[in-house]
C-alpha atoms as a PDB file:
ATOM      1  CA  UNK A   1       0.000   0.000   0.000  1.00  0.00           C
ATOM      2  CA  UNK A   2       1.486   3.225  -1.235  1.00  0.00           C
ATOM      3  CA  UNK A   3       0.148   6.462   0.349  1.00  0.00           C
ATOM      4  CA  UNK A   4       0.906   8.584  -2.622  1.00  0.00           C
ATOM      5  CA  UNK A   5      -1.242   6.973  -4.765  1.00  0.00           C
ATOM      6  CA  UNK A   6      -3.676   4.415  -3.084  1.00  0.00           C
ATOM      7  CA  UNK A   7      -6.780   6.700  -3.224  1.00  0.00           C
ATOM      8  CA  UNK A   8      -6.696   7.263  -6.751  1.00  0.00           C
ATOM      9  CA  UNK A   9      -6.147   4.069  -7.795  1.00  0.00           C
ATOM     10  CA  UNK A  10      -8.380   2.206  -4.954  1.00  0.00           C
ATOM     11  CA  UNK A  11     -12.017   4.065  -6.210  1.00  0.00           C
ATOM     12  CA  UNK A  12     -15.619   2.853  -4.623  1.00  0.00           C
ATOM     13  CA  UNK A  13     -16.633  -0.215  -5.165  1.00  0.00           C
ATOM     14  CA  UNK A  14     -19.453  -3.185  -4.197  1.00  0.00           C
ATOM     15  CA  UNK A  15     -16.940  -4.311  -1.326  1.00  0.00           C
ATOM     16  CA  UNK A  16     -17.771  -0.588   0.530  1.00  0.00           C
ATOM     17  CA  UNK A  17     -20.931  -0.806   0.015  1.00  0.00           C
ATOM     18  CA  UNK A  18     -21.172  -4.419   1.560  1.00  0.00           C
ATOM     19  CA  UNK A  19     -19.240  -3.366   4.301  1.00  0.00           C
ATOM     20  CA  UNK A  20     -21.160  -0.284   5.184  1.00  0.00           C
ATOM     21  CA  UNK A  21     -24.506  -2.104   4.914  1.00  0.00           C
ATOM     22  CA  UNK A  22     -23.092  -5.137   7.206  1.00  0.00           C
ATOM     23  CA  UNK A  23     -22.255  -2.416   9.938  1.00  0.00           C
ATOM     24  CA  UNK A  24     -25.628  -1.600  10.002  1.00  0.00           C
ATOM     25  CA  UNK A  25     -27.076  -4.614   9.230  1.00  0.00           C
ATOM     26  CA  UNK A  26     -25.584  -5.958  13.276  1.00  0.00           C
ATOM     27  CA  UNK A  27     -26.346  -2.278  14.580  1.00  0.00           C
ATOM     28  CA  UNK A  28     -22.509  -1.416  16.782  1.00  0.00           C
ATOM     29  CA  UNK A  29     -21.339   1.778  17.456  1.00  0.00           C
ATOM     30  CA  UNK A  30     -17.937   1.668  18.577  1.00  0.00           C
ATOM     31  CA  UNK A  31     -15.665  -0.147  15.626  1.00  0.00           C
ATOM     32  CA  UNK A  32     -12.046  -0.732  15.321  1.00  0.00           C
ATOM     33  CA  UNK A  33     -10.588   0.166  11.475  1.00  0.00           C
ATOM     34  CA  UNK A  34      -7.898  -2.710  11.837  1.00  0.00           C
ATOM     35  CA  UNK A  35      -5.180  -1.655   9.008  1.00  0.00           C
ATOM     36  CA  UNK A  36      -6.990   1.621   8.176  1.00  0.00           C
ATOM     37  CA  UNK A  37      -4.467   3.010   5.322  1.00  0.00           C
ATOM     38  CA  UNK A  38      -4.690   6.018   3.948  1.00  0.00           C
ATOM     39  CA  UNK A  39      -8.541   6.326   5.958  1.00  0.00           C
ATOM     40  CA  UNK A  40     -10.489   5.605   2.429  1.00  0.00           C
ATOM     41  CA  UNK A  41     -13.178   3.506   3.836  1.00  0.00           C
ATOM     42  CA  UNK A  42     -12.436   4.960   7.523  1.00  0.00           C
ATOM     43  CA  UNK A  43     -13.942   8.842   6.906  1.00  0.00           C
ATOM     44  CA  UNK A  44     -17.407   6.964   5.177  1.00  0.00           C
ATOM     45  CA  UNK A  45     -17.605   5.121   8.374  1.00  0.00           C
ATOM     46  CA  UNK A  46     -17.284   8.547  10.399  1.00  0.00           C
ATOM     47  CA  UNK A  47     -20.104  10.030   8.377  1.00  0.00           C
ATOM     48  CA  UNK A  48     -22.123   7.160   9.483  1.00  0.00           C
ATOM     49  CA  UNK A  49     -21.225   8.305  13.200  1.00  0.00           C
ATOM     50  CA  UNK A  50     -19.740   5.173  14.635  1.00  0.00           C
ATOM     51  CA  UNK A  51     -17.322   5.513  17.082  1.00  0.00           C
ATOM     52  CA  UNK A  52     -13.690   4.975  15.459  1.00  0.00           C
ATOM     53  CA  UNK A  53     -10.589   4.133  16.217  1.00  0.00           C
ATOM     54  CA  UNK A  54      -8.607   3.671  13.102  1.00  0.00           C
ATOM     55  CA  UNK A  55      -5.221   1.831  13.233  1.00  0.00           C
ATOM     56  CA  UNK A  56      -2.682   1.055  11.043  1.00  0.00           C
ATOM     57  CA  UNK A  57       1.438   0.444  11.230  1.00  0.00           C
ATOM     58  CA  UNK A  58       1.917   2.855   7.983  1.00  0.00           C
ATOM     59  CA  UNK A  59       2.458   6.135   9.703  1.00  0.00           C
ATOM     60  CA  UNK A  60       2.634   8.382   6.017  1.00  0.00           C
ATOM     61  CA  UNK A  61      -0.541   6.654   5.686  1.00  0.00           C
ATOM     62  CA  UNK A  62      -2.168   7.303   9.057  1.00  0.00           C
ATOM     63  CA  UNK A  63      -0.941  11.628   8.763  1.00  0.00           C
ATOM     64  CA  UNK A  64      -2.725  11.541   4.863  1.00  0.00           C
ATOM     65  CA  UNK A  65      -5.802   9.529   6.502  1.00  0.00           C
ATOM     66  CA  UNK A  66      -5.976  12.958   9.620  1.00  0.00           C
ATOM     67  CA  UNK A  67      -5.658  15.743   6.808  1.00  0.00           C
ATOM     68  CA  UNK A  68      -8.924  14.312   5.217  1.00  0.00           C
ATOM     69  CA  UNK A  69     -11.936  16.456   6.249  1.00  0.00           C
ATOM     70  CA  UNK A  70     -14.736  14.500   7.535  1.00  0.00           C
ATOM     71  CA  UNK A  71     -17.545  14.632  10.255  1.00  0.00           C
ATOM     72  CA  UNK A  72     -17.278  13.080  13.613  1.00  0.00           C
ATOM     73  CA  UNK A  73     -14.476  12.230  15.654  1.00  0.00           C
ATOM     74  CA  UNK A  74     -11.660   9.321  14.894  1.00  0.00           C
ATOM     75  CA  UNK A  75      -8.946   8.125  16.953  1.00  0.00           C
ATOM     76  CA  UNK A  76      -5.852   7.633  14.605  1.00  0.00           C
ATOM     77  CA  UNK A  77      -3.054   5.417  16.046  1.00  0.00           C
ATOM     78  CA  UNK A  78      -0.003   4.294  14.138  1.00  0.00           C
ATOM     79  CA  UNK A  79       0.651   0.583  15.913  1.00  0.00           C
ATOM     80  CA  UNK A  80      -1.092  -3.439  14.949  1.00  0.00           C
ATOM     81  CA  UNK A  81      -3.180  -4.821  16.325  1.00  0.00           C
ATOM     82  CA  UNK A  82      -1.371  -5.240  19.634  1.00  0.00           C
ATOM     83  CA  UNK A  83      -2.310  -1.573  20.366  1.00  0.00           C
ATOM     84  CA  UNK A  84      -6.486  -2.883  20.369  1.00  0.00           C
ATOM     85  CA  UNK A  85      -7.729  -2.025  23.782  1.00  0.00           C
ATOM     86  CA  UNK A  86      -9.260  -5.158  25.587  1.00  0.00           C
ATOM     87  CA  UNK A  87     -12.850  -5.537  25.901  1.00  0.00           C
ATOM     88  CA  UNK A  88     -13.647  -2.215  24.195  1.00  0.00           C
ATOM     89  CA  UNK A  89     -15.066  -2.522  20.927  1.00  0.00           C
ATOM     90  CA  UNK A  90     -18.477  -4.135  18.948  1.00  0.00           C
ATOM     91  CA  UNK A  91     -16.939  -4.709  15.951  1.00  0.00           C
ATOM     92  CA  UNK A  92     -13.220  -4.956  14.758  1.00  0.00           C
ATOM     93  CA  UNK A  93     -12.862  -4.784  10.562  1.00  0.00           C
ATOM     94  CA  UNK A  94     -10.467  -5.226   8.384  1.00  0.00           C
ATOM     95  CA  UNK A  95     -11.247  -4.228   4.707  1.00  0.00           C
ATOM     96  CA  UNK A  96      -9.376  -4.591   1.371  1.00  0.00           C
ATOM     97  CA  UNK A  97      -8.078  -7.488   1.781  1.00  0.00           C
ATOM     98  CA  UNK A  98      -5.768  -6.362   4.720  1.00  0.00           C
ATOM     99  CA  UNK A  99      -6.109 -10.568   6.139  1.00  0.00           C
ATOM    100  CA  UNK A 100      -3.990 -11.510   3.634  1.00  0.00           C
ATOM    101  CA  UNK A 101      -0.502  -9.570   4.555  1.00  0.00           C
ATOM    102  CA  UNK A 102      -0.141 -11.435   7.671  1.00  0.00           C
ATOM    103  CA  UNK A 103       2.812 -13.930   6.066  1.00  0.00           C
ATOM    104  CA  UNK A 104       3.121 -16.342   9.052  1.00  0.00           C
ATOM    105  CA  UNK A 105       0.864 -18.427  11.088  1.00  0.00           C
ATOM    106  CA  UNK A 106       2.112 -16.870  14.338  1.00  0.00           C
ATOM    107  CA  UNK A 107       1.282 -13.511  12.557  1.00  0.00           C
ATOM    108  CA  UNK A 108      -2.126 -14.490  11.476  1.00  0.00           C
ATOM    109  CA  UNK A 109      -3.096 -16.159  14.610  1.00  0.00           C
ATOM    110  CA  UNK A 110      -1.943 -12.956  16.878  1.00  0.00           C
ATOM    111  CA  UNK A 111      -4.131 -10.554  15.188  1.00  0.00           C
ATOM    112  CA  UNK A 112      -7.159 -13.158  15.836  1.00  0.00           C
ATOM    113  CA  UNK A 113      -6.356 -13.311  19.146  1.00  0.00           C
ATOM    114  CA  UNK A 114      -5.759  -9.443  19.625  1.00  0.00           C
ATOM    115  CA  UNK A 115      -9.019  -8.885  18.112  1.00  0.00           C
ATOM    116  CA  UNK A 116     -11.090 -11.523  20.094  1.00  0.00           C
ATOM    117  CA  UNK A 117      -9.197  -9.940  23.362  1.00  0.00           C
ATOM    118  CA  UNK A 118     -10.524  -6.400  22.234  1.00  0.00           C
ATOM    119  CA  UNK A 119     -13.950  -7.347  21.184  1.00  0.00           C
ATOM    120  CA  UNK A 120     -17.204  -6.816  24.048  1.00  0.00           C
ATOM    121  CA  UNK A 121     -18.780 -10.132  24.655  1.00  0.00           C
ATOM    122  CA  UNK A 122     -21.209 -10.908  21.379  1.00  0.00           C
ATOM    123  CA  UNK A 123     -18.969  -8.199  19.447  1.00  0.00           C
ATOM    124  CA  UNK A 124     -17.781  -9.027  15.667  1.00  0.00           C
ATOM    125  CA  UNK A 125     -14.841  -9.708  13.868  1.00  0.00           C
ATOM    126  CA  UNK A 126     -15.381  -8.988   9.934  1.00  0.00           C
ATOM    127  CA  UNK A 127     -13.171  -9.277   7.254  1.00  0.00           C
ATOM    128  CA  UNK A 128     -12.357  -9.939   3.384  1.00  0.00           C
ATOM    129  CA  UNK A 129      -9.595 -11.786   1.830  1.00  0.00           C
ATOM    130  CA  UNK A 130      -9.173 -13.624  -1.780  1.00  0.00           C
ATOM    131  CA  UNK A 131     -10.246 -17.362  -2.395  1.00  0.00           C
ATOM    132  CA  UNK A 132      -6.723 -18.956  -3.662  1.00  0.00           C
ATOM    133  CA  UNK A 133      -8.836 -21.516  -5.450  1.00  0.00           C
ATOM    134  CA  UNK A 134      -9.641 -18.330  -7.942  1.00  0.00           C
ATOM    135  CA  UNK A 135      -6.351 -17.752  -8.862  1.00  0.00           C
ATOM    136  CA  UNK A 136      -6.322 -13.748  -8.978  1.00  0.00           C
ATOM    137  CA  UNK A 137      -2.706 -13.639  -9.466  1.00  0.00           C
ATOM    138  CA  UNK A 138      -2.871 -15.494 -12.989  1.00  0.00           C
ATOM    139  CA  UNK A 139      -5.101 -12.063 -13.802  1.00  0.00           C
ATOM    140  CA  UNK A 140      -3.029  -9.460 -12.439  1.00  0.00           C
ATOM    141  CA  UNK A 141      -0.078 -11.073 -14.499  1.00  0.00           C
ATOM    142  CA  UNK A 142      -1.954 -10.438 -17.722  1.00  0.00           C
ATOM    143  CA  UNK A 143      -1.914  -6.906 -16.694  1.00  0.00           C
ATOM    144  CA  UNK A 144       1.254  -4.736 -17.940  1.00  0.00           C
ATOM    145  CA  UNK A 145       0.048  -1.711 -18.470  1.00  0.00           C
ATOM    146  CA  UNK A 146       0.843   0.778 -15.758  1.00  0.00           C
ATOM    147  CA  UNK A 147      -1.672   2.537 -13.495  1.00  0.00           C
ATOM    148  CA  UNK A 148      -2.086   6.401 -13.855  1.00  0.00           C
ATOM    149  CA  UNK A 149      -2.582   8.720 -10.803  1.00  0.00           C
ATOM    150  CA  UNK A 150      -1.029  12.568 -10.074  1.00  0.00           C
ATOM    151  CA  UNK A 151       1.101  14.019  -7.452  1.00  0.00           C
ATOM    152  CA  UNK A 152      -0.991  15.649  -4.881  1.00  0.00           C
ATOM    153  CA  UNK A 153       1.716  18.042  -4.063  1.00  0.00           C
ATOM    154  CA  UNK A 154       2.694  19.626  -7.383  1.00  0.00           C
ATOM    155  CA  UNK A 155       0.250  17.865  -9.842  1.00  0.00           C
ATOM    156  CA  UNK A 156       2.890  16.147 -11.948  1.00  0.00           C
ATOM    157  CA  UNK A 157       1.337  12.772 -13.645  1.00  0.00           C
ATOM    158  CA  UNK A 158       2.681   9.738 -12.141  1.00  0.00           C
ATOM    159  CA  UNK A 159       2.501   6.229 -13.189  1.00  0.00           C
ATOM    160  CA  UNK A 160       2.543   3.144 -10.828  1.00  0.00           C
ATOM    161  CA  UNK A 161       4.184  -0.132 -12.624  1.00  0.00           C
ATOM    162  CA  UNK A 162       4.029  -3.880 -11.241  1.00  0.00           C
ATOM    163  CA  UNK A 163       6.351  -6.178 -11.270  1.00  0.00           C
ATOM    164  CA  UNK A 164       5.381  -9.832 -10.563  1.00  0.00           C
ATOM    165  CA  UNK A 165       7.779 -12.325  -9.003  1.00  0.00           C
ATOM    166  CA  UNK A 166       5.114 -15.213  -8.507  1.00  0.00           C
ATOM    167  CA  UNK A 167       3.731 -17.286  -5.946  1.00  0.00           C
ATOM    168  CA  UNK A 168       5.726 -19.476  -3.586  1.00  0.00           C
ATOM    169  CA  UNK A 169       4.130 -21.606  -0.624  1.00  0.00           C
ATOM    170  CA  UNK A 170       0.565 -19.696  -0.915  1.00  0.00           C
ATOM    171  CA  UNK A 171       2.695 -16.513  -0.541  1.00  0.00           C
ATOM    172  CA  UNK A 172       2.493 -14.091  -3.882  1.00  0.00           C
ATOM    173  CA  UNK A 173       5.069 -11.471  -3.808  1.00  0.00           C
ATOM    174  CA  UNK A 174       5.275  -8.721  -6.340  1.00  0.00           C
ATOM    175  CA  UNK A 175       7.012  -5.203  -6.682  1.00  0.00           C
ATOM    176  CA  UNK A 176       5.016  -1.452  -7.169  1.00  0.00           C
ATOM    177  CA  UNK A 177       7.230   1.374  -8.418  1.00  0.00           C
ATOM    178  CA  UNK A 178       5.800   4.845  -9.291  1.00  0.00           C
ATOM    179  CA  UNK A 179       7.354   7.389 -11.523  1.00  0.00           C
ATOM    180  CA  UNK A 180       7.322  10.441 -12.860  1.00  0.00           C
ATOM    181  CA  UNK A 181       5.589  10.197 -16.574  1.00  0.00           C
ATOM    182  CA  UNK A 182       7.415  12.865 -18.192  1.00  0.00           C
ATOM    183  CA  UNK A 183      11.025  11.387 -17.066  1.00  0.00           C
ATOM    184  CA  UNK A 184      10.642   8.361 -15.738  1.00  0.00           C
ATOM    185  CA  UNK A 185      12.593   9.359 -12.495  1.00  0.00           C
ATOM    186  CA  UNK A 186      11.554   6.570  -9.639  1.00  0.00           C
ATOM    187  CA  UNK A 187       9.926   7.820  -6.627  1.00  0.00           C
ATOM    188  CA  UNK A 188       8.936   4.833  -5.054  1.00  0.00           C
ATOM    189  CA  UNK A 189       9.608   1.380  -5.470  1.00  0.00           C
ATOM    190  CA  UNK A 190       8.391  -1.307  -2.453  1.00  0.00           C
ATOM    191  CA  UNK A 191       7.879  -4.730  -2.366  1.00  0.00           C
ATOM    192  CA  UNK A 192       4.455  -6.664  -2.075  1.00  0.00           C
ATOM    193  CA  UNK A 193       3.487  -9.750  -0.257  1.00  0.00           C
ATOM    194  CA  UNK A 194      -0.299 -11.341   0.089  1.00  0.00           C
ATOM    195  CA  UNK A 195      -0.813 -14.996   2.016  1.00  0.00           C
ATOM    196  CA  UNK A 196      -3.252 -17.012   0.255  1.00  0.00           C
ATOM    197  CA  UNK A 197      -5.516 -19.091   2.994  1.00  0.00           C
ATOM    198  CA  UNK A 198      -7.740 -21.372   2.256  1.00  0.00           C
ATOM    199  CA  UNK A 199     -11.889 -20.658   3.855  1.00  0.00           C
ATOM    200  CA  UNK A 200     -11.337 -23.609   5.744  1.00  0.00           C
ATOM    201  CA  UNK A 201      -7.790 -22.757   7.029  1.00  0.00           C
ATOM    202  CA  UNK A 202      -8.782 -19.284   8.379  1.00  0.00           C
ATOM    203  CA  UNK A 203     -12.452 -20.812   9.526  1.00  0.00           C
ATOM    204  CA  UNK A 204     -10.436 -22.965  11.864  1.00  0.00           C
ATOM    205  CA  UNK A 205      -8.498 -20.474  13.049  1.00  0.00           C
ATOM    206  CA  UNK A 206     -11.176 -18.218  14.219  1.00  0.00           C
ATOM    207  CA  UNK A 207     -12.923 -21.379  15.582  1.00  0.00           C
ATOM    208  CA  UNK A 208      -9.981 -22.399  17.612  1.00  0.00           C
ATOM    209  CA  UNK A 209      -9.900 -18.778  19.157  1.00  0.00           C
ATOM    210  CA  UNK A 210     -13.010 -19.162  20.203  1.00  0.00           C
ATOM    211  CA  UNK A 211     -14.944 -16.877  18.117  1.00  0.00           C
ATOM    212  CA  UNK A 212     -18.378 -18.735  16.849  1.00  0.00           C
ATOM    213  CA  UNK A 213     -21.208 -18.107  14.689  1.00  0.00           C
ATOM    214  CA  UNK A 214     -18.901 -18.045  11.554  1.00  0.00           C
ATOM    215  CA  UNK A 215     -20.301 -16.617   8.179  1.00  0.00           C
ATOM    216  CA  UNK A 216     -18.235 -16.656   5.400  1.00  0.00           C
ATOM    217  CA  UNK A 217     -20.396 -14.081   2.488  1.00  0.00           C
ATOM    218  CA  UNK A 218     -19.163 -14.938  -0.956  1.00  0.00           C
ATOM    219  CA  UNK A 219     -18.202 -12.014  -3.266  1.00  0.00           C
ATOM    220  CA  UNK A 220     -19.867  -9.008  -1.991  1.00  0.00           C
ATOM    221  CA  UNK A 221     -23.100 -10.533  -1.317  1.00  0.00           C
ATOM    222  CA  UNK A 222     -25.186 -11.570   1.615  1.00  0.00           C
ATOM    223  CA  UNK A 223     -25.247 -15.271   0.353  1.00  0.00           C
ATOM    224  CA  UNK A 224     -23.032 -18.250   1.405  1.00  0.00           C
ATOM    225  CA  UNK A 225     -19.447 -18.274  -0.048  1.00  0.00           C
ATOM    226  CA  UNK A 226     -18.868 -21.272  -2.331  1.00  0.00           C
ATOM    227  CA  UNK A 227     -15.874 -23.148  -4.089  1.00  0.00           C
ATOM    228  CA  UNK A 228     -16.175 -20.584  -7.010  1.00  0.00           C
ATOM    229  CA  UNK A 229     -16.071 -17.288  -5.007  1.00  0.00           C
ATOM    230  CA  UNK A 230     -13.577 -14.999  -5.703  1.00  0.00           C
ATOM    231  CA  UNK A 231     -13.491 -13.131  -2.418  1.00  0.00           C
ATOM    232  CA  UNK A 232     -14.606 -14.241   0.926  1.00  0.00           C
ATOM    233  CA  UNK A 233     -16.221 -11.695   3.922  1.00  0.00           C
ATOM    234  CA  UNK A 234     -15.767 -13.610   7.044  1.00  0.00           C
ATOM    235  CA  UNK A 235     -18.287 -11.792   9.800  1.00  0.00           C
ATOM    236  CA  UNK A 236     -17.402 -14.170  13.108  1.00  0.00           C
ATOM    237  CA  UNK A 237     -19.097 -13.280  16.537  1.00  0.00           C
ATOM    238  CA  UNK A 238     -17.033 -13.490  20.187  1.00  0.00           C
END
């Protein structure tokens, strides 16, 4: 996730909507952005005055995600999800796929624990990752055409190019680097990685933790996830 140009290449889609509509489907008020970014989905959640604390270990991410104007207050915290308070939240979400950057199992299986510590009794865990059985890597590798956005700062058009190195033990690992158009000068270049878990994998998982009542929405709809879905919502209950 690069702050410079996540927003304008990350627009509104069905997966906001969903979200938005599940929050009010199970009526909280106090919600935990888990992995927050640049505060895309984060502000829409403050105009639907929930009670926010947004957290995320990017800190150029968290200081773009504050200079947004929006209504209502949010807590912004640069920290993981070790920095949840205990027993203080309804709901704890994770959106765009923010599951899947958690490499290891002991990485994985700390932020399920950190978030069934911080949920209230009854309180929910929701979040969205990719079905590996889709294969949405052999897409993006069909891609090579660069992404377009502009610099905020001096409104210079920038382009953002992927490299893909593959996928290696349900790990995919690829490379975003965004110039300037006109020269071609580099000004930034990171490395990606996404886990790829299986729904029965991370369904254990949250079952082992303890957390119950395990939905698993298929593709941006309130219906059952199958074998063909491309992305999974998990909405688990402590």
């Amino acid at each position: 996730m690069i702050p410079l140009v996540y927003d304008q290449v990350n627009g509104w889609g069905k997966d906001d909507e969903f979200f938005l509509a599940l929050l009010k489907k199970i009526n909280v008020k106090t919600i935990a952005d888990l992995g927050c970014g640049t505060g895309r989905l984060t502000t829409h959640f403050a105009k639907e005055d929930y009670q926010i604390t947004a957290i995320d270990p990017n800190e150029e991410a968290i200081e773009y995600a504050k200079s947004k104007e929006y209504p209502g207050e949010v807590i912004w915290i640069v920290g993981d999800s070790t920095n949840l308070q205990t027993n203080a939240f309804e709901a704890i979400i994770m959106t765009a796929n923010v599951a899947q950057v958690f490499l290891t199992e002991e990485s994985w299986g700390n932020v399920i624990a950190d978030a069934y510590r911080a949920l209230k009794p009854g309180g929910h865990f929701i979040f969205d990752t990719r079905n590996p059985l889709a294969k949405a890597w052999e897409q993006w590798e069909k891609d090579t055409t660069p992404d377009v956005a502009t610099d905020l700062v001096n409104g210079e058009p920038l382009e953002i190019w992927t490299q893909y190195e593959g996928l290696v033990d349900d790990v995919f690992t690829f490379y975003e680097t965004v110039k300037k158009a006109l020269t071609g000068e580099v000004v930034i270049h990171e490395k990606m990685q996404l886990k790829f878990r299986t729904q029965e994998t991370i369904y254990e998982a949250l079952k082992k933790e303890g957390f119950s009542q395990i939905q698993v929405y298929g593709d941006w709809e309130f219906k059952q996830a199958t074998s063909k879905t491309k992305s999974f919502i998990f909405h688990s209950i402590k």
